[in-house]
C-alpha atoms as a PDB file:
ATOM      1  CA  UNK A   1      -7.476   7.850  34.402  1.00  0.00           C
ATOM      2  CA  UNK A   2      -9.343   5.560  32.693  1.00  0.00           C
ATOM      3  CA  UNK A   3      -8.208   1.512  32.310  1.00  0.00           C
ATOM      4  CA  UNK A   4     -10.427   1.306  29.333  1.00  0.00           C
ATOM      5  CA  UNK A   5      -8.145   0.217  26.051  1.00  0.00           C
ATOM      6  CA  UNK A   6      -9.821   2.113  23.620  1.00  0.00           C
ATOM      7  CA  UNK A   7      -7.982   5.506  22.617  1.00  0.00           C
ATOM      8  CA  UNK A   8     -10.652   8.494  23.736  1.00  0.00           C
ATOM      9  CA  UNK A   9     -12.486   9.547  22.064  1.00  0.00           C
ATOM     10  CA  UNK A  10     -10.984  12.980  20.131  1.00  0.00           C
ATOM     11  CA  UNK A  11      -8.038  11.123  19.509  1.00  0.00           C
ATOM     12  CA  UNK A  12      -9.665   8.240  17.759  1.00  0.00           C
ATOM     13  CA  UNK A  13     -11.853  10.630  15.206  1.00  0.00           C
ATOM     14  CA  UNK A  14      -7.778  13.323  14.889  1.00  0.00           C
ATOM     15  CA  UNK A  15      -6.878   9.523  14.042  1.00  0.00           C
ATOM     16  CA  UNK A  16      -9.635   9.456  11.229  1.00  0.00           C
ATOM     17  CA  UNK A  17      -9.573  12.513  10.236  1.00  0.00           C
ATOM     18  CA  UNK A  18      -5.822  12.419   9.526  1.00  0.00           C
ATOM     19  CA  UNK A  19      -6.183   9.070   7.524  1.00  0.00           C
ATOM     20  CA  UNK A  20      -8.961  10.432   5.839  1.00  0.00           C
ATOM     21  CA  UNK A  21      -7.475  13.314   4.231  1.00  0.00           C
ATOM     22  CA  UNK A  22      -4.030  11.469   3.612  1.00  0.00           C
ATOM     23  CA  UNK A  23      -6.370   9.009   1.784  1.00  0.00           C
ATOM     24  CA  UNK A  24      -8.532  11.630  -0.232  1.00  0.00           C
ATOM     25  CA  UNK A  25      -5.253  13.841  -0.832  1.00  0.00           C
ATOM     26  CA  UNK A  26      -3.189  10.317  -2.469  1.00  0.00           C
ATOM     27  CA  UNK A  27      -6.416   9.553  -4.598  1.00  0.00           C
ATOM     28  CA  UNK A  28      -6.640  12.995  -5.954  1.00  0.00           C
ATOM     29  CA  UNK A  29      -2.578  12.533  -6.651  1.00  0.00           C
ATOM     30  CA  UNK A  30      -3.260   9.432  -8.438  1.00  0.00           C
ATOM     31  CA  UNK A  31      -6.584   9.975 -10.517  1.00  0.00           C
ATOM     32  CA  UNK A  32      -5.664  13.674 -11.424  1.00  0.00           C
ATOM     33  CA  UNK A  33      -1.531  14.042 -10.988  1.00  0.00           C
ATOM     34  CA  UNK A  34      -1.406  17.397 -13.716  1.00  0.00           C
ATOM     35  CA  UNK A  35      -3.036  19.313 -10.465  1.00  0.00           C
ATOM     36  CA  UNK A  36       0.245  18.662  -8.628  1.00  0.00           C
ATOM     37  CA  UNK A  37       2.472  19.151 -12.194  1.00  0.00           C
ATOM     38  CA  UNK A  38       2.979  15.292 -11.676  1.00  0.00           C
ATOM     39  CA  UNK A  39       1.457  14.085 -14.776  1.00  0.00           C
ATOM     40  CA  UNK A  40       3.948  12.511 -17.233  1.00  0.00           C
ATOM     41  CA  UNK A  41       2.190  10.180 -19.467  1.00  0.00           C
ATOM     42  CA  UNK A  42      -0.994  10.466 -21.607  1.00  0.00           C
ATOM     43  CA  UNK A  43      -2.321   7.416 -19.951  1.00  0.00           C
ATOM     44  CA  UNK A  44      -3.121   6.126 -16.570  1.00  0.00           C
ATOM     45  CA  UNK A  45      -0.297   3.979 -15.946  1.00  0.00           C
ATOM     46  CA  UNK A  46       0.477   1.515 -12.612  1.00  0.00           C
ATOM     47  CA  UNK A  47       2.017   4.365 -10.381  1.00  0.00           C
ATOM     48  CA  UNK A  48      -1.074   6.133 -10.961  1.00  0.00           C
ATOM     49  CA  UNK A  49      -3.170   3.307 -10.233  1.00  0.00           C
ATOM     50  CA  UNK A  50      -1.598   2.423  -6.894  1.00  0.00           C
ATOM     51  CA  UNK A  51      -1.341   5.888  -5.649  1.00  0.00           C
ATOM     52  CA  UNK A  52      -5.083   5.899  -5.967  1.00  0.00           C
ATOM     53  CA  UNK A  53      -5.616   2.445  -4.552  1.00  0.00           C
ATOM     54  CA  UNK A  54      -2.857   3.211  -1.552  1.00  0.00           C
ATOM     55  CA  UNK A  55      -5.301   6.594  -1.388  1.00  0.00           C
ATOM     56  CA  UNK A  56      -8.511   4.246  -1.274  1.00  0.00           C
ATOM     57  CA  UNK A  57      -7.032   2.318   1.683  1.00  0.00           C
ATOM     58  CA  UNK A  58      -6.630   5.018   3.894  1.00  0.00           C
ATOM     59  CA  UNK A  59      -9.857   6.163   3.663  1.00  0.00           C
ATOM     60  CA  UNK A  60     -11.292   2.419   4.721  1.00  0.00           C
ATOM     61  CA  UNK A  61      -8.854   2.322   7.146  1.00  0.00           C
ATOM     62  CA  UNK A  62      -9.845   6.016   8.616  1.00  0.00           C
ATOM     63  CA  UNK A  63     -13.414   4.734   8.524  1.00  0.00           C
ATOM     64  CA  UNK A  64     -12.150   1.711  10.439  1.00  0.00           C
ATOM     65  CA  UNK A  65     -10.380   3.784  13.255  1.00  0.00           C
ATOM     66  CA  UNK A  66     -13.427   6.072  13.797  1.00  0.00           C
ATOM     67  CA  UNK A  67     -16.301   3.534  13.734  1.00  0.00           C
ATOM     68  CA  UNK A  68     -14.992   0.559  14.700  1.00  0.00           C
ATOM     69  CA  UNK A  69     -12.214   0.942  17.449  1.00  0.00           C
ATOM     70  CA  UNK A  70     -13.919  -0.014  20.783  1.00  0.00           C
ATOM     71  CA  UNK A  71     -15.442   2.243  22.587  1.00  0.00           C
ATOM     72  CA  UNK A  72     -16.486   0.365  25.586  1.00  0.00           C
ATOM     73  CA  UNK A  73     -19.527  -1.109  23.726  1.00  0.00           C
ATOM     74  CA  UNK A  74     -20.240  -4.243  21.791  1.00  0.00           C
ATOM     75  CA  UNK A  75     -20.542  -3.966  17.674  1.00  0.00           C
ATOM     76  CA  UNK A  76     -23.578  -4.758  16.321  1.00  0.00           C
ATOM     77  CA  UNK A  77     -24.093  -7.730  13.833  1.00  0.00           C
ATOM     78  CA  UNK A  78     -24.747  -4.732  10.971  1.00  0.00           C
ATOM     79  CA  UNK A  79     -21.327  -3.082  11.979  1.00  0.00           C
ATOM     80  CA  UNK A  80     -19.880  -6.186  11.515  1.00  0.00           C
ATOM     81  CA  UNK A  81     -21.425  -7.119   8.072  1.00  0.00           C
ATOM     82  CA  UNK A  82     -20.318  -4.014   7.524  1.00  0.00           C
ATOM     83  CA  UNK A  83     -16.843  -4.326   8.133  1.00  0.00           C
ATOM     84  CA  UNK A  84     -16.554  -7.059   5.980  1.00  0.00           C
ATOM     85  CA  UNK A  85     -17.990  -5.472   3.041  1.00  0.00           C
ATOM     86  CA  UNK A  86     -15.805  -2.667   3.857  1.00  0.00           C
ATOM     87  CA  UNK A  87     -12.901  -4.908   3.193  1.00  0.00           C
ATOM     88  CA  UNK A  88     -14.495  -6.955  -0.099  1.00  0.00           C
ATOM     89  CA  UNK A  89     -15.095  -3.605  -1.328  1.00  0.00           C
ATOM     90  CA  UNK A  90     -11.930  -2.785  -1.023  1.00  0.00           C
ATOM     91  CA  UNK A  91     -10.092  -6.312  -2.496  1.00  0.00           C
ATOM     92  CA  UNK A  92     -13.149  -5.833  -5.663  1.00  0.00           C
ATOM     93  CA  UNK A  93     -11.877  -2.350  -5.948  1.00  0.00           C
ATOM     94  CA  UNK A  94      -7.913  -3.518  -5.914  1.00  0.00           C
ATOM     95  CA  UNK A  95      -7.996  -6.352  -8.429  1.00  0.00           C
ATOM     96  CA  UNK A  96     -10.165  -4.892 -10.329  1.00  0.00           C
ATOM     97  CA  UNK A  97      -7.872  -1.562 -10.523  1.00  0.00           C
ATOM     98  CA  UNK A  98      -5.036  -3.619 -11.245  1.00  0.00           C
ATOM     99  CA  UNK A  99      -6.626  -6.642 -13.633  1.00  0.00           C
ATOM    100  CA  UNK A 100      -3.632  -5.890 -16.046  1.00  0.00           C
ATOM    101  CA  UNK A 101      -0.597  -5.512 -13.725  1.00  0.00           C
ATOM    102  CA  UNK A 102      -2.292  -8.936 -12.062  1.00  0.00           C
ATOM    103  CA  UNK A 103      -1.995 -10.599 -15.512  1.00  0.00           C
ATOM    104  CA  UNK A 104      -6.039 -11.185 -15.972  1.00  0.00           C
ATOM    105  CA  UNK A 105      -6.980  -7.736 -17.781  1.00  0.00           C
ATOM    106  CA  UNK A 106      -7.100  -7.036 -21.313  1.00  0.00           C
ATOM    107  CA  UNK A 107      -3.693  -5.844 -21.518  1.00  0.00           C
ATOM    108  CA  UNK A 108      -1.426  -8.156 -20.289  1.00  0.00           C
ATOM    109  CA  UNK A 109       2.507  -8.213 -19.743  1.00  0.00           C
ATOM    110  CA  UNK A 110       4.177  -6.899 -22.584  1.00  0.00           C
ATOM    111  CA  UNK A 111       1.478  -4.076 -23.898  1.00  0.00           C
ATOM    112  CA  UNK A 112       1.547  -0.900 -21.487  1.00  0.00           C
ATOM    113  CA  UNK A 113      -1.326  -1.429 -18.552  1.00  0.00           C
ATOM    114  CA  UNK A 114      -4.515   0.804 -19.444  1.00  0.00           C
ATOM    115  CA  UNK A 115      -7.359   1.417 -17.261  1.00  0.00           C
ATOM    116  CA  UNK A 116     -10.152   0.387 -19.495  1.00  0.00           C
ATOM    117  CA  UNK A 117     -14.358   0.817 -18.431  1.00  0.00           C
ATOM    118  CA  UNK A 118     -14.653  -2.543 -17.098  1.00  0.00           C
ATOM    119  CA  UNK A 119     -11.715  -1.750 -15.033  1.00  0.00           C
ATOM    120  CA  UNK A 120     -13.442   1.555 -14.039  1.00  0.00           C
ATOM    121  CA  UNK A 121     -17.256  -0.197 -13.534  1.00  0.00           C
ATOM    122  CA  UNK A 122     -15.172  -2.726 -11.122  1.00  0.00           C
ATOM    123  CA  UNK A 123     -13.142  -0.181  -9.271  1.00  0.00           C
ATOM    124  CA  UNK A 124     -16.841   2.063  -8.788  1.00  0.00           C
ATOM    125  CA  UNK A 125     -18.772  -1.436  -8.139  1.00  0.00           C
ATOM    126  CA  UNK A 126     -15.808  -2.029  -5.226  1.00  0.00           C
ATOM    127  CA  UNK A 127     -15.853   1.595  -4.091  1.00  0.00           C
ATOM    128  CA  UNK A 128     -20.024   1.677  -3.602  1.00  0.00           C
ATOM    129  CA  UNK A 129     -20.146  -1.805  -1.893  1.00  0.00           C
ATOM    130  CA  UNK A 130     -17.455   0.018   0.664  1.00  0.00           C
ATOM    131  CA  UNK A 131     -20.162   2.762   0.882  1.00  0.00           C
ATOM    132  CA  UNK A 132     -22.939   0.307   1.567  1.00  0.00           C
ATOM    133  CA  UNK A 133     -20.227  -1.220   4.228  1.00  0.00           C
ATOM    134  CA  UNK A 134     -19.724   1.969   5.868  1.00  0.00           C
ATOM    135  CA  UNK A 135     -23.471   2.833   6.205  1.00  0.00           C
ATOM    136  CA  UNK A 136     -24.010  -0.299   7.981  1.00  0.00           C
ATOM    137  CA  UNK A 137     -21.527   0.173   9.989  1.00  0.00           C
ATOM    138  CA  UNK A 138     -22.577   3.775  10.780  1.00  0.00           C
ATOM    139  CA  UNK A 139     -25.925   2.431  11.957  1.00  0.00           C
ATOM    140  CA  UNK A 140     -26.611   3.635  15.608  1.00  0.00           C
ATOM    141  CA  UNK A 141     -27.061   1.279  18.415  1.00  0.00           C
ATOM    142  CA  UNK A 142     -30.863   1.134  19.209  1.00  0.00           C
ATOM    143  CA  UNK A 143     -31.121   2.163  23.125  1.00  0.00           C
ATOM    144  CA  UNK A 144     -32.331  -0.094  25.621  1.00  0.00           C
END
């Protein structure tokens, strides 16, 4: 029996795995809700837009539990960095998704919230600086 704290090692990735495909599975419901028969407006409207984003955090979060739970080793200075981009990505993703429902975007409180192309160019900025995050964070260890 181990007295390590960290969760072995196939439970920590059934951990990811499960967050990742509850994230992928809610951003698919939110960007494209007509494959589920969900889709009620012409538009993408805020349920839509926090599905997606809800969707988005589960997949940083299931990249958090597989790379960055201990695992009896210290984290690099790169893992770090990229951990924290992980998480600006994802706050650049979020107010940029919801700019209108915030009260800064072009449409604010009485018109209808739209998702216009600089709201898409800041959620895609937010989702590739998460990329970047996760590939420094996916960096292996150089052995001693």
């Amino acid at each position: 029996m181990s007295t390590h704290p960290a969760a072995p090692r196939h439970k920590r990735l059934r951990r990811m795995a499960f967050l990742l495909l509850l994230g992928v599975f809610l951003i698919v419901l939110g960007l494209e809700p007509d494959l589920f028969n969900l889709d009620r407006s012409p538009v993408v409207g805020f349920v839509q837009l926090a599905v997606f984003l809800i969707g988005l955090a589960f997949v940083c979060l299931g990249g958090y539990v597989g790379f960055a739970v201990p695992r009896g080793e210290e984290r690099t200075i790169a893992a770090d960095i990229g951990l924290r981009l992980v998480a600006t990505g994802y706050v650049i993703a979020f107010v940029s998704g919801m700019a209108d429902v915030l009260g800064f975007g072009t449409e604010t409180f009485p018109e209808v919230p739209s998702f216009g192309i600089l709201q898409q160019t800041g959620v895609i900025v937010g989702e590739i600086v998460i990329a970047l995050g996760f590939l420094l964070v996916a960096i292996p260890r150089k052995q001693r």
